[in-house]
PDB file of N, CA and C in Angstrom:
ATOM      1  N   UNK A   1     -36.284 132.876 110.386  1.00  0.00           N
ATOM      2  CA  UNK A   1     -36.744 133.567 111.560  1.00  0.00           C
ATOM      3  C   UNK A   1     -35.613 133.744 112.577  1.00  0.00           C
ATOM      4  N   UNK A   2     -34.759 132.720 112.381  1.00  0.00           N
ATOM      5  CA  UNK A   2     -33.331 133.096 113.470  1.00  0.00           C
ATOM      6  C   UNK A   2     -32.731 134.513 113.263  1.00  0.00           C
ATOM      7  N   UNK A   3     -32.811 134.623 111.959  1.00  0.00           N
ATOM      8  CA  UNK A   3     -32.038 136.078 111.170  1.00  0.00           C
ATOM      9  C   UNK A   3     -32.460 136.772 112.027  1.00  0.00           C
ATOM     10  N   UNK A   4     -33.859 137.135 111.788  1.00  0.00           N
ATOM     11  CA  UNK A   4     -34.875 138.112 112.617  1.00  0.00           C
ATOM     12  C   UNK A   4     -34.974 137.942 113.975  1.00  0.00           C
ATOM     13  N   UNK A   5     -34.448 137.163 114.985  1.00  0.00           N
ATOM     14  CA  UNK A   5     -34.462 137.276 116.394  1.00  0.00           C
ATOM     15  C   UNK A   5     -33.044 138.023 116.824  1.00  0.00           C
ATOM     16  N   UNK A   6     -31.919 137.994 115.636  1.00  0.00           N
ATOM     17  CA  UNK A   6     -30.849 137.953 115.753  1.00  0.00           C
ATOM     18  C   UNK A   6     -30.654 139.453 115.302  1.00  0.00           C
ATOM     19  N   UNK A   7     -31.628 140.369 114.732  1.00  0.00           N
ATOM     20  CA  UNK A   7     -31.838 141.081 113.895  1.00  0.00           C
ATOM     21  C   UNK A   7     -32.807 141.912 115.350  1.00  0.00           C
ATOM     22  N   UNK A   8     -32.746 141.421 115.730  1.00  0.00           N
ATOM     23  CA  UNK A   8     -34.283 141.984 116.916  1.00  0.00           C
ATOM     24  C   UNK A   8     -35.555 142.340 116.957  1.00  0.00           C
ATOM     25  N   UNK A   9     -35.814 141.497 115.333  1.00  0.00           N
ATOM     26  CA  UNK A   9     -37.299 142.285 115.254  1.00  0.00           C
ATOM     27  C   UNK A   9     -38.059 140.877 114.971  1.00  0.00           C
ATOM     28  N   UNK A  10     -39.248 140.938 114.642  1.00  0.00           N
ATOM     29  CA  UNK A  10     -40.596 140.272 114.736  1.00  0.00           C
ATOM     30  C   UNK A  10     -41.078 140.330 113.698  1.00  0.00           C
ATOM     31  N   UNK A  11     -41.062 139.405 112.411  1.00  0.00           N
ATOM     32  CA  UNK A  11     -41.435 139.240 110.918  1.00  0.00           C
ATOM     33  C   UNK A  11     -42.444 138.350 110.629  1.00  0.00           C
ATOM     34  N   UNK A  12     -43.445 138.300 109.916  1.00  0.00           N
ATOM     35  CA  UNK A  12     -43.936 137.436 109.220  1.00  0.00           C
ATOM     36  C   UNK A  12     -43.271 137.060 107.922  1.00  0.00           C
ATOM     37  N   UNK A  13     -42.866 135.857 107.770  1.00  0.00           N
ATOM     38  CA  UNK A  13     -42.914 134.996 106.699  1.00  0.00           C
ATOM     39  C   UNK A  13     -43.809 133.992 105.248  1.00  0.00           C
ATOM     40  N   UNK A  14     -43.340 134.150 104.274  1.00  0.00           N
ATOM     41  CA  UNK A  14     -44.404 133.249 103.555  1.00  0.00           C
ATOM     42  C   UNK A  14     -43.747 132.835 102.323  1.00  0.00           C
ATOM     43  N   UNK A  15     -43.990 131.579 101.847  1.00  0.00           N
ATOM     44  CA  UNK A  15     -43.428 130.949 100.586  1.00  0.00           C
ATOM     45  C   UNK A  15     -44.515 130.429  99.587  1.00  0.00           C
ATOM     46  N   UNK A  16     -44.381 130.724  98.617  1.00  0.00           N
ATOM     47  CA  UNK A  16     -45.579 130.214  97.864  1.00  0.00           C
ATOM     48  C   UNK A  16     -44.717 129.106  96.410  1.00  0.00           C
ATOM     49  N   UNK A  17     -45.267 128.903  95.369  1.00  0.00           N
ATOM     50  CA  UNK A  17     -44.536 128.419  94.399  1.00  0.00           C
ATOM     51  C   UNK A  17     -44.869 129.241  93.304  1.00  0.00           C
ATOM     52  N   UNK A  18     -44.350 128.510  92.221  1.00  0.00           N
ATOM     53  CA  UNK A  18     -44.202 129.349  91.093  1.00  0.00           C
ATOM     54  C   UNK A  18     -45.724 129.919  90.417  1.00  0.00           C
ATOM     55  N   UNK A  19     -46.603 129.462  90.933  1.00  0.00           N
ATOM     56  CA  UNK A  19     -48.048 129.845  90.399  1.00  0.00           C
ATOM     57  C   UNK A  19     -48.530 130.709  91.392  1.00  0.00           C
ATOM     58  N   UNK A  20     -47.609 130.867  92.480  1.00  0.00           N
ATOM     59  CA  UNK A  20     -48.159 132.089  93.574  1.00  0.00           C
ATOM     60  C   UNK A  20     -49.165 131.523  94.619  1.00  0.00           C
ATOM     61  N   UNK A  21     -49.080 130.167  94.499  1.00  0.00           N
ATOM     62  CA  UNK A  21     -50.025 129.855  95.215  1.00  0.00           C
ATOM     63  C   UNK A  21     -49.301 129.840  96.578  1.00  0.00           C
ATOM     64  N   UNK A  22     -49.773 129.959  97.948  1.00  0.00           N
ATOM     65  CA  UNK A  22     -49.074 130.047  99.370  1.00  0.00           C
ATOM     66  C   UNK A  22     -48.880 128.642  99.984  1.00  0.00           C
ATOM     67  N   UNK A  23     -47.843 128.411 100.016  1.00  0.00           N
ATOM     68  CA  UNK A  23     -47.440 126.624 100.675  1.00  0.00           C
ATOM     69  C   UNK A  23     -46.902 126.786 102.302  1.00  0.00           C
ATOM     70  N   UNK A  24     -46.475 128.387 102.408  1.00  0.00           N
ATOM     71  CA  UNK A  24     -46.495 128.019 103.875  1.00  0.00           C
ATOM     72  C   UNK A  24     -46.141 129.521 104.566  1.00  0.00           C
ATOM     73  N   UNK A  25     -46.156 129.773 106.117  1.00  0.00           N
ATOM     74  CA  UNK A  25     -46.435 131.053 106.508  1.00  0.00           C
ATOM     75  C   UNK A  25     -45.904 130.771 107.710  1.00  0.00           C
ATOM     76  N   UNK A  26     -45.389 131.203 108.321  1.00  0.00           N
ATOM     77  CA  UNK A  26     -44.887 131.663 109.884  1.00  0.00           C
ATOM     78  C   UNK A  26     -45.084 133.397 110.240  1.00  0.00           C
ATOM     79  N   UNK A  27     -45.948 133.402 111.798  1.00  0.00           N
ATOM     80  CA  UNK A  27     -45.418 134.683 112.006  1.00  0.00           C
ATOM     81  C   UNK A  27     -45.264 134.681 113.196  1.00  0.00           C
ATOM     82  N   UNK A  28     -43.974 135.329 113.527  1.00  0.00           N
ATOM     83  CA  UNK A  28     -43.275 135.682 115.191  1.00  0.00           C
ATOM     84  C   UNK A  28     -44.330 136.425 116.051  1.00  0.00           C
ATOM     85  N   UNK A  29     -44.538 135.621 116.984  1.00  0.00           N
ATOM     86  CA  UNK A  29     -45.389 136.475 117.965  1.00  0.00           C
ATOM     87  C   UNK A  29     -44.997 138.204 118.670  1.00  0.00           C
ATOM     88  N   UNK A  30     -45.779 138.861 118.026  1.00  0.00           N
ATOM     89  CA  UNK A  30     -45.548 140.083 117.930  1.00  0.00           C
ATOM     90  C   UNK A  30     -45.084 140.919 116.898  1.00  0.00           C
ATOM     91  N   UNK A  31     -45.554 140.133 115.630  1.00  0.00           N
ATOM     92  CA  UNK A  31     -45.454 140.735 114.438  1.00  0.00           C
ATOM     93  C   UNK A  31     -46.124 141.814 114.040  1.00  0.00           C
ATOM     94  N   UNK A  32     -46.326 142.699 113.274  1.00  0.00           N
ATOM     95  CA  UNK A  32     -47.285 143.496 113.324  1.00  0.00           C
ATOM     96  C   UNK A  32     -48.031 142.966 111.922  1.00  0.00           C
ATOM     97  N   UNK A  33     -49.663 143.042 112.291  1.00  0.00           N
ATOM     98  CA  UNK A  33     -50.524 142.192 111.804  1.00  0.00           C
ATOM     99  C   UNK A  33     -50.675 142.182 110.160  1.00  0.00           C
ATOM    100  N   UNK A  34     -50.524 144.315 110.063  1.00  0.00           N
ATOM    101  CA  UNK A  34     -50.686 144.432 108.504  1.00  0.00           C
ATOM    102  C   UNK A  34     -49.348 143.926 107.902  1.00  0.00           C
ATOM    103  N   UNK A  35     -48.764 143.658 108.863  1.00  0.00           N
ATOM    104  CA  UNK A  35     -47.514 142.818 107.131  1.00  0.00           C
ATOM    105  C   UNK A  35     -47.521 141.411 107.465  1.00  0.00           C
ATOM    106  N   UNK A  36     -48.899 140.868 107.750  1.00  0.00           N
ATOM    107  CA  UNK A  36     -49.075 139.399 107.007  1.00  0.00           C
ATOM    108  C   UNK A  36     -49.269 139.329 105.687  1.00  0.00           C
ATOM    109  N   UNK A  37     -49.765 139.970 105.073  1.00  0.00           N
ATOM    110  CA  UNK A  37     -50.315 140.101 103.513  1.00  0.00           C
ATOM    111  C   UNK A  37     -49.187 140.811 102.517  1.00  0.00           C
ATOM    112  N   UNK A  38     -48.323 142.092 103.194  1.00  0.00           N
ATOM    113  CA  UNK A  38     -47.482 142.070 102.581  1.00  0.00           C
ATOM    114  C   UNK A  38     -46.270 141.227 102.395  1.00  0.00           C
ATOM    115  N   UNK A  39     -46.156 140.230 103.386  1.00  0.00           N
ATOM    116  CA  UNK A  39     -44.738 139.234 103.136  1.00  0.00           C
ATOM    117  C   UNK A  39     -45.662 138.202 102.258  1.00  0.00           C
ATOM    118  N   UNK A  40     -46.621 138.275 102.679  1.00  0.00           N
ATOM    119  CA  UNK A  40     -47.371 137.179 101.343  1.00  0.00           C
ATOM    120  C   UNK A  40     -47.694 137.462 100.013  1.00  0.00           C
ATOM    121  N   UNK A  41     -47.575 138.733 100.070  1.00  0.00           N
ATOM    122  CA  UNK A  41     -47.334 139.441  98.485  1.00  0.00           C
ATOM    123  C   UNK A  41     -46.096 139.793  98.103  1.00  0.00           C
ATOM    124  N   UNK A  42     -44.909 139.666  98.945  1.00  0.00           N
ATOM    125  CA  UNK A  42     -43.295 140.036  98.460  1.00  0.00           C
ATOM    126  C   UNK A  42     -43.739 138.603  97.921  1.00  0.00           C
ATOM    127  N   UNK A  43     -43.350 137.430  98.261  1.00  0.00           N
ATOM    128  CA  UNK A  43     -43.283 136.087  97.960  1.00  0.00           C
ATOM    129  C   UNK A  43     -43.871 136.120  96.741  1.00  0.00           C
ATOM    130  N   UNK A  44     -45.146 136.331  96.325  1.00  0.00           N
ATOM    131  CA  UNK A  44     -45.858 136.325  95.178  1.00  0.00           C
ATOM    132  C   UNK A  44     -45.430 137.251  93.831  1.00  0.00           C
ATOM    133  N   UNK A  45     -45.136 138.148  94.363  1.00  0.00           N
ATOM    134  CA  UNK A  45     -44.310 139.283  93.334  1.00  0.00           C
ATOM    135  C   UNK A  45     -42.711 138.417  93.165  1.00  0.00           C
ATOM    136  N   UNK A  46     -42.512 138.522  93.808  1.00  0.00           N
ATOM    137  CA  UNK A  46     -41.198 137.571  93.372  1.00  0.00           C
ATOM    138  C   UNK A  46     -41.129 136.206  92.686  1.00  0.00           C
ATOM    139  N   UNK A  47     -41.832 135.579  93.072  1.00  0.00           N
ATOM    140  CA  UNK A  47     -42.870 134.375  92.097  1.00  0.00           C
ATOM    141  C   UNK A  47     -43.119 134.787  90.897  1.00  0.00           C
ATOM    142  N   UNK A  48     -43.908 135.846  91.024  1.00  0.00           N
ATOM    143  CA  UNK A  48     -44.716 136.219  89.424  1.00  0.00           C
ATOM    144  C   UNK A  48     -43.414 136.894  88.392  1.00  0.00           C
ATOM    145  N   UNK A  49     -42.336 137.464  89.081  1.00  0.00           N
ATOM    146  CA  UNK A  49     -41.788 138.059  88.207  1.00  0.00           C
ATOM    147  C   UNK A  49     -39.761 137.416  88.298  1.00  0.00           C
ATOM    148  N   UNK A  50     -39.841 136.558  89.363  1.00  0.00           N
ATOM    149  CA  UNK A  50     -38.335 136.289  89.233  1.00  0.00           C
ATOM    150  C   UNK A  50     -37.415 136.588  89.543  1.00  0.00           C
ATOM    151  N   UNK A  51     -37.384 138.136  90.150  1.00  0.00           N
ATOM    152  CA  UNK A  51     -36.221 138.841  90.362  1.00  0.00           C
ATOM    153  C   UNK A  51     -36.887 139.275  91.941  1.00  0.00           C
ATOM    154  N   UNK A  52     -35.626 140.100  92.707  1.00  0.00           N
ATOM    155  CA  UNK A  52     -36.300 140.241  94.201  1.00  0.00           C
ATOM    156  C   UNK A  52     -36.771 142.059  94.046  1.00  0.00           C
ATOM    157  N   UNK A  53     -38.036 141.577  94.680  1.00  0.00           N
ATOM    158  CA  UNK A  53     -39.038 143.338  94.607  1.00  0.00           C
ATOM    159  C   UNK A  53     -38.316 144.817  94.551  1.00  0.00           C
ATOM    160  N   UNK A  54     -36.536 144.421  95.409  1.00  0.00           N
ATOM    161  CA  UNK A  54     -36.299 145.608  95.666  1.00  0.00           C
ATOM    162  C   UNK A  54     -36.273 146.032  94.235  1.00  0.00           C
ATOM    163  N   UNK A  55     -35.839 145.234  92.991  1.00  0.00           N
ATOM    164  CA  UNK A  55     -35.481 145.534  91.798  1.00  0.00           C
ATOM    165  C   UNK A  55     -36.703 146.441  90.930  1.00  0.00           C
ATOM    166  N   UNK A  56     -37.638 146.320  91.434  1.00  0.00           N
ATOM    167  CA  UNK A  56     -38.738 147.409  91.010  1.00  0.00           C
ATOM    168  C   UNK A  56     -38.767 148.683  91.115  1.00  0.00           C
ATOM    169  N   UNK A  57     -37.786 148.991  91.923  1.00  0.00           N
ATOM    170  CA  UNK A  57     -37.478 150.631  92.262  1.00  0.00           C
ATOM    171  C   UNK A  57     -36.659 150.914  91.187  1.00  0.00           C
ATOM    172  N   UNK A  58     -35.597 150.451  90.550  1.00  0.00           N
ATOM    173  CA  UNK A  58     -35.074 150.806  89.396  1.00  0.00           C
ATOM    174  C   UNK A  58     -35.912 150.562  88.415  1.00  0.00           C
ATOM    175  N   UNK A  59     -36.483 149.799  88.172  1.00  0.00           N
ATOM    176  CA  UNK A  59     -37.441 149.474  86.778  1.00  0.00           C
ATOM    177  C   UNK A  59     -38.716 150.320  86.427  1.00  0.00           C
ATOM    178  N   UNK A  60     -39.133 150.782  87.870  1.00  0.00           N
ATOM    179  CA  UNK A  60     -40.300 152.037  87.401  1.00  0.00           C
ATOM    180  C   UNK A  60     -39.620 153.464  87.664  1.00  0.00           C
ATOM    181  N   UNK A  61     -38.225 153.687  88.096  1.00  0.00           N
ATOM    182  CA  UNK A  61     -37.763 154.692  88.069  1.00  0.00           C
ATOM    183  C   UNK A  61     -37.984 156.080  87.283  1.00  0.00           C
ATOM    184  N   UNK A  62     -37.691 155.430  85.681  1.00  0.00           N
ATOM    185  CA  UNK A  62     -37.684 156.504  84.855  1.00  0.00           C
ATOM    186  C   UNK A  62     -39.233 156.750  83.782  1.00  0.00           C
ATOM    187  N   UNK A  63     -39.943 155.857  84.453  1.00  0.00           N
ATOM    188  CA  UNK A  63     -41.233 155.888  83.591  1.00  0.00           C
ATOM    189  C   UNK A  63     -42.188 156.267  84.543  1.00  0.00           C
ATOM    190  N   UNK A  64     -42.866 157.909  84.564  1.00  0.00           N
ATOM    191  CA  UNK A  64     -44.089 157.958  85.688  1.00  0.00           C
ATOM    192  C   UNK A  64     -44.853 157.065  85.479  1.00  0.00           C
ATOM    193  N   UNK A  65     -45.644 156.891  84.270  1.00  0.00           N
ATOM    194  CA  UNK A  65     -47.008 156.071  84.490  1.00  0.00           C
ATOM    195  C   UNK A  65     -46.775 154.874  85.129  1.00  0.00           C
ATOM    196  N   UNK A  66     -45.750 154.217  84.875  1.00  0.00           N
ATOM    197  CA  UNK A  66     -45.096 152.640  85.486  1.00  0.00           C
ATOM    198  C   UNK A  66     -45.198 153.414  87.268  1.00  0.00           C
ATOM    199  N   UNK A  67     -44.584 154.411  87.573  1.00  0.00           N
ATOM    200  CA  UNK A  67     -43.982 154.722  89.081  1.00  0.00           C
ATOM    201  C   UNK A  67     -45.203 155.149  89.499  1.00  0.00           C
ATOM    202  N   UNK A  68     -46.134 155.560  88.761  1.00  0.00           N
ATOM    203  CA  UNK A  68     -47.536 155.590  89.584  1.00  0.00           C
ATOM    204  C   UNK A  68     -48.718 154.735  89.533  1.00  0.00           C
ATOM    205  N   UNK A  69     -49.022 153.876  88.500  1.00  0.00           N
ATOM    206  CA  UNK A  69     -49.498 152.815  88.147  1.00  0.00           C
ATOM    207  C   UNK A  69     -49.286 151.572  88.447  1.00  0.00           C
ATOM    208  N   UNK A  70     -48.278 151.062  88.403  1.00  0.00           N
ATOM    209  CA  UNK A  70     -47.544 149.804  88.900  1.00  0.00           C
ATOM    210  C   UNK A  70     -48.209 149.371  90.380  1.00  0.00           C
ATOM    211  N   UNK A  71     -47.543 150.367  91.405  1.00  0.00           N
ATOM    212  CA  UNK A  71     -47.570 150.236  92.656  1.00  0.00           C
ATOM    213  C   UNK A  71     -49.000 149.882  93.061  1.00  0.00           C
ATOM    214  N   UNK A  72     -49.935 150.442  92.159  1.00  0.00           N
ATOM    215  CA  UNK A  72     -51.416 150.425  92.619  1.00  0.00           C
ATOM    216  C   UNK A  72     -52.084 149.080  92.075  1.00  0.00           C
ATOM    217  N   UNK A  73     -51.382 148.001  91.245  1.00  0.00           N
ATOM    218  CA  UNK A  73     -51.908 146.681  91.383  1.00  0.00           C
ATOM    219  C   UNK A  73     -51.993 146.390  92.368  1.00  0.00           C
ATOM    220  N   UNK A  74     -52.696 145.334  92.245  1.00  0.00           N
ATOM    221  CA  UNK A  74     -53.014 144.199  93.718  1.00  0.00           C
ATOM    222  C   UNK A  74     -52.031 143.257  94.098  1.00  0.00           C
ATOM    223  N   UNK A  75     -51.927 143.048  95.277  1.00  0.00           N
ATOM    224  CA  UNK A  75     -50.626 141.757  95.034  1.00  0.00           C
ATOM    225  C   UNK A  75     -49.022 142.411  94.563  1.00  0.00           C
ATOM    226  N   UNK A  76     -48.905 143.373  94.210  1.00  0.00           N
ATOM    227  CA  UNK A  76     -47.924 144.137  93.619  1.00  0.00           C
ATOM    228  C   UNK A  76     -46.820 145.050  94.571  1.00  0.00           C
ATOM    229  N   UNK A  77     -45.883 144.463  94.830  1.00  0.00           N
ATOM    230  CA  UNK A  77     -44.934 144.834  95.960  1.00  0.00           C
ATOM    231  C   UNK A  77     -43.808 145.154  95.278  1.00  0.00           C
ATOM    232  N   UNK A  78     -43.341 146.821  94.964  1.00  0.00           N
ATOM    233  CA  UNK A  78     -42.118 147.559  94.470  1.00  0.00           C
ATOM    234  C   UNK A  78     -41.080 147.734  95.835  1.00  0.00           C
ATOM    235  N   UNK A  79     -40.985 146.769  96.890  1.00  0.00           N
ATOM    236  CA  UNK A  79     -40.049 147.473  97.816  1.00  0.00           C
ATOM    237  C   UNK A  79     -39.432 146.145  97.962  1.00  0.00           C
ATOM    238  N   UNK A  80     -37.950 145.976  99.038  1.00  0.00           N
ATOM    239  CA  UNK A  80     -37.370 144.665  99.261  1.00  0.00           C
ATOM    240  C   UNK A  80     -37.733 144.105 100.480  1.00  0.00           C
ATOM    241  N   UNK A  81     -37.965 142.702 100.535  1.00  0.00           N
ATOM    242  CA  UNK A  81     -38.207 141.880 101.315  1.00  0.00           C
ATOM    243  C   UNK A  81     -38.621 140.770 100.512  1.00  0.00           C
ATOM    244  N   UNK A  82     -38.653 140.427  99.142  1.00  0.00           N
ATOM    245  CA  UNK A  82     -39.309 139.288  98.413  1.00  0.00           C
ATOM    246  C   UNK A  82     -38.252 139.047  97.851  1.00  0.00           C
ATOM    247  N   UNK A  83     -37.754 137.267  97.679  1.00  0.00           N
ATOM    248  CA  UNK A  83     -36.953 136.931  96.370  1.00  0.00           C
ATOM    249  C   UNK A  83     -37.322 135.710  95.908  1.00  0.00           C
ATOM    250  N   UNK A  84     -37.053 135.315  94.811  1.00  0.00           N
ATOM    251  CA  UNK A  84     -37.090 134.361  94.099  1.00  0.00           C
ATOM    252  C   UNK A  84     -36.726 133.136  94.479  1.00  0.00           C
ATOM    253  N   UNK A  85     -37.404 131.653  94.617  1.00  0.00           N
ATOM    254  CA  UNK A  85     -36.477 130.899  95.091  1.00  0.00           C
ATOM    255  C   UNK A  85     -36.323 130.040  93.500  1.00  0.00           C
ATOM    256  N   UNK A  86     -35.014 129.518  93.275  1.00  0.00           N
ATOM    257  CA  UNK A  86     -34.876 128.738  91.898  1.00  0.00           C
ATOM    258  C   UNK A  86     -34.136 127.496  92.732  1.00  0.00           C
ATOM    259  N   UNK A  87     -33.777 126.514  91.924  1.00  0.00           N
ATOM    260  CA  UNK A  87     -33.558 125.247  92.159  1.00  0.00           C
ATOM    261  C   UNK A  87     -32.880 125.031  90.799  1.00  0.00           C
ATOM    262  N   UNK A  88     -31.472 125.337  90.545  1.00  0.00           N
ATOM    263  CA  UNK A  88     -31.070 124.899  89.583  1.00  0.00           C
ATOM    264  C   UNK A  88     -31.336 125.655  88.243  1.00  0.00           C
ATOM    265  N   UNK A  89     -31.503 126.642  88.751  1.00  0.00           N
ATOM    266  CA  UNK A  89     -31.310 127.713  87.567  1.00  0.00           C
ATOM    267  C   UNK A  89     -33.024 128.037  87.362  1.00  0.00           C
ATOM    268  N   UNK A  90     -33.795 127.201  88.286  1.00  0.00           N
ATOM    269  CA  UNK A  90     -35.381 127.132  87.659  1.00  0.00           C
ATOM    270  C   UNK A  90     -36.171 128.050  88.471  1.00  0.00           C
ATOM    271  N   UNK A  91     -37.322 128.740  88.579  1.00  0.00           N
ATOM    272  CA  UNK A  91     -37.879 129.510  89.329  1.00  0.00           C
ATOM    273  C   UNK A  91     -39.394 128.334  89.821  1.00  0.00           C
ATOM    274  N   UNK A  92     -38.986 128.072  91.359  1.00  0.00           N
ATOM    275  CA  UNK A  92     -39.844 127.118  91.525  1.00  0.00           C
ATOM    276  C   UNK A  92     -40.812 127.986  92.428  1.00  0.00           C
ATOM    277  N   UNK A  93     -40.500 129.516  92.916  1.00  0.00           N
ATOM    278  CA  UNK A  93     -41.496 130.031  94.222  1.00  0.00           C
ATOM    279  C   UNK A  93     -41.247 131.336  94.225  1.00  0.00           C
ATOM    280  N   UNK A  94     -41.300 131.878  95.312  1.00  0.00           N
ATOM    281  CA  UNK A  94     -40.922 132.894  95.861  1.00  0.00           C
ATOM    282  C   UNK A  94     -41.046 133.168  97.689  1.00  0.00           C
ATOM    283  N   UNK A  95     -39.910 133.909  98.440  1.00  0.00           N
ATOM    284  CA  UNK A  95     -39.983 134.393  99.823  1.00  0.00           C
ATOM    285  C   UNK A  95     -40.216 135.467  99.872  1.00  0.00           C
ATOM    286  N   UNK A  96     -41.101 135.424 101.216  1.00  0.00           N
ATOM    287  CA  UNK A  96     -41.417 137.027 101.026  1.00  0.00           C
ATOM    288  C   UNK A  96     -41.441 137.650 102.756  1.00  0.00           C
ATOM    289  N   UNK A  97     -40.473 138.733 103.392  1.00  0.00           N
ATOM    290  CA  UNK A  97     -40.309 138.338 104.592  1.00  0.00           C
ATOM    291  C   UNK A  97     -40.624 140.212 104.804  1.00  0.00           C
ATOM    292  N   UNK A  98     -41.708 140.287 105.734  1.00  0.00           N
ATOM    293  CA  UNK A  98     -42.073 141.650 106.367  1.00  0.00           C
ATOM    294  C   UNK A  98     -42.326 141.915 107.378  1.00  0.00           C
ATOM    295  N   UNK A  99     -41.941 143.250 108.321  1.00  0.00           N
ATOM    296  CA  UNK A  99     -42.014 143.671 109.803  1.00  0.00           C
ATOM    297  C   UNK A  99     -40.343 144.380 109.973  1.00  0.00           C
ATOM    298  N   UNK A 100     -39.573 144.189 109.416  1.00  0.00           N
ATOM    299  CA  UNK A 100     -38.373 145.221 109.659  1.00  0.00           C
ATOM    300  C   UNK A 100     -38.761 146.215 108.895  1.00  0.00           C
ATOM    301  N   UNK A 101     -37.360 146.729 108.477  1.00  0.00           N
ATOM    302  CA  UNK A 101     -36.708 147.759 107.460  1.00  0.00           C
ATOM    303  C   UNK A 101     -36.706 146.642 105.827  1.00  0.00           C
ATOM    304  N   UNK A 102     -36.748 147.163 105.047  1.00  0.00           N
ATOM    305  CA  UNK A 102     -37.010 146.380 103.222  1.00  0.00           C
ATOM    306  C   UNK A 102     -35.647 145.326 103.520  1.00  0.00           C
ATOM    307  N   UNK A 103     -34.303 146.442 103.822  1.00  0.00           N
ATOM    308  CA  UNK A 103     -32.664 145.634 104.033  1.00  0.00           C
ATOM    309  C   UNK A 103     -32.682 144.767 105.025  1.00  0.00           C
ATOM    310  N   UNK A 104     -33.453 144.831 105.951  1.00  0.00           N
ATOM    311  CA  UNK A 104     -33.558 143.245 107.197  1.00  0.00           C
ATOM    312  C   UNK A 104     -34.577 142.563 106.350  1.00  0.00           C
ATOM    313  N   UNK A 105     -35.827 143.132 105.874  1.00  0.00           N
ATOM    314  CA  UNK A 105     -36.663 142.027 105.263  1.00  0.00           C
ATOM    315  C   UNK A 105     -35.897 140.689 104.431  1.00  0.00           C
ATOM    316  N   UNK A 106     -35.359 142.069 103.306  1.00  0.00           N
ATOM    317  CA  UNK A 106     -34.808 141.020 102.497  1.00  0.00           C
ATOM    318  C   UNK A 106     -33.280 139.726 102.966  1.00  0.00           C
ATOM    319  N   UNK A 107     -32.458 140.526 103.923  1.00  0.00           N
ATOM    320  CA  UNK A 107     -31.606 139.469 104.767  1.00  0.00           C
ATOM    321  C   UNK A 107     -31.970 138.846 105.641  1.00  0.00           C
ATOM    322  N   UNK A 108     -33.328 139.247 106.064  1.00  0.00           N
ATOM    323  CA  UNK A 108     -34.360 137.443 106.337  1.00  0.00           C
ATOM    324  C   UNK A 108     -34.236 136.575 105.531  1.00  0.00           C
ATOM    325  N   UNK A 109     -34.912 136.901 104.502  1.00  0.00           N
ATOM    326  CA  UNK A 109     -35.146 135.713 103.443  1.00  0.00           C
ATOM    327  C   UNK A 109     -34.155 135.440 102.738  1.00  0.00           C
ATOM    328  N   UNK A 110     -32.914 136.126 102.671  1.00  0.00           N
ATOM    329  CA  UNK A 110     -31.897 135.455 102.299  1.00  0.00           C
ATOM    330  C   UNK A 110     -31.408 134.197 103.053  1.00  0.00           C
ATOM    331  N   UNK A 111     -31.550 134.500 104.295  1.00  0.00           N
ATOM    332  CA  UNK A 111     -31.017 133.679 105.550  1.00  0.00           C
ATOM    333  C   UNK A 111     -31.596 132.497 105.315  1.00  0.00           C
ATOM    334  N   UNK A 112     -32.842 132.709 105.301  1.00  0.00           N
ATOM    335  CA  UNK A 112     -33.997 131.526 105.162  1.00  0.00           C
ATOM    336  C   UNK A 112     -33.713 130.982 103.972  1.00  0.00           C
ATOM    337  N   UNK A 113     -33.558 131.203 102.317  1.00  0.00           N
ATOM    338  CA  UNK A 113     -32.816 130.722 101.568  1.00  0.00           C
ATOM    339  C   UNK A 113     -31.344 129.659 101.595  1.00  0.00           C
ATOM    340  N   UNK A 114     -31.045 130.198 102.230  1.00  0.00           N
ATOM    341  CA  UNK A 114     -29.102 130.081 103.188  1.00  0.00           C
ATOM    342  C   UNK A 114     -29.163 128.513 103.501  1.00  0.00           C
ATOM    343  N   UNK A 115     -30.071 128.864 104.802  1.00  0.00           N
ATOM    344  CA  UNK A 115     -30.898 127.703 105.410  1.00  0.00           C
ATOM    345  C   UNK A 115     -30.699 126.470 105.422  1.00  0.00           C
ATOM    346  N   UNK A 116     -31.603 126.743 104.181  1.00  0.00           N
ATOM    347  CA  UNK A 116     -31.798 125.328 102.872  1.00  0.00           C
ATOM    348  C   UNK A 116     -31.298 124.729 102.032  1.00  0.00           C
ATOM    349  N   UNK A 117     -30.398 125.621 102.218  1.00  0.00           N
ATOM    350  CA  UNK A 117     -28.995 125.305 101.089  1.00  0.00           C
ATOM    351  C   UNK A 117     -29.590 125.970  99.605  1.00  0.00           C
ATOM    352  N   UNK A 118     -30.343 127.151  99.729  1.00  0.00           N
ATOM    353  CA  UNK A 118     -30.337 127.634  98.397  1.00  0.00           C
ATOM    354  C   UNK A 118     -30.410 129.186  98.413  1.00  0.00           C
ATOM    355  N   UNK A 119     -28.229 129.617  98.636  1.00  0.00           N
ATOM    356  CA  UNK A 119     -28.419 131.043  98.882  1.00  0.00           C
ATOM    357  C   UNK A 119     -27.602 131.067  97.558  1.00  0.00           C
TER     358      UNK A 119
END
């Protein structure tokens, strides 16, 4: 959240673990409300799949049904602001950080990664 004061904007945060379940949430007063659920679904998409969301824009690129289908799961976030957190090569969670631009989302949660000592 320092990133994001430093950044000038107002994010919700959320970390879940590797089963997607949600272990924890912050949001800056004056976040905007509908991206509580989406930083709680970057986190989860990044959880469920390992890699960070922005990477979904290349992967449904060249396949319509994927580039129109995909996006319309539940829980299913193709943009950046979600990454993976691992511990030693292991995928133990995912961050998922929304209320900027996708490129501040995701250098939130890098930061917040950073942090912790796991950038």
């Amino acid at each position: 959240m320092a990133h994001a004061r430093a950044l000038g904007i107002r994010v919700n945060v959320a970390v879940c673990d590797a089963s997607g379940v949600l272990l924890a949430f912050r949001r800056m007063h004056g976040a905007f409300l509908h991206s509580i659920d989406i930083a709680i679904d970057k986190a989860y998409t990044a959880a469920s799949f390992g890699f960070p969301t922005r990477q979904w824009i290349d992967q449904i690129r060249a396949d319509e049904a994927l580039r129109t289908g995909l996006p319309l799961r539940p829980r299913l976030v193709v943009f950046g602001g979600g990454l993976p957190v691992q511990i030693d090569g292991s995928l133990v969670g995912g961050i998922g950080v929304s209320g900027g631009s996708t490129e501040q989302d995701e250098a939130c949660a890098q930061a917040g990664l950073a942090a912790i000592g796991l950038d």
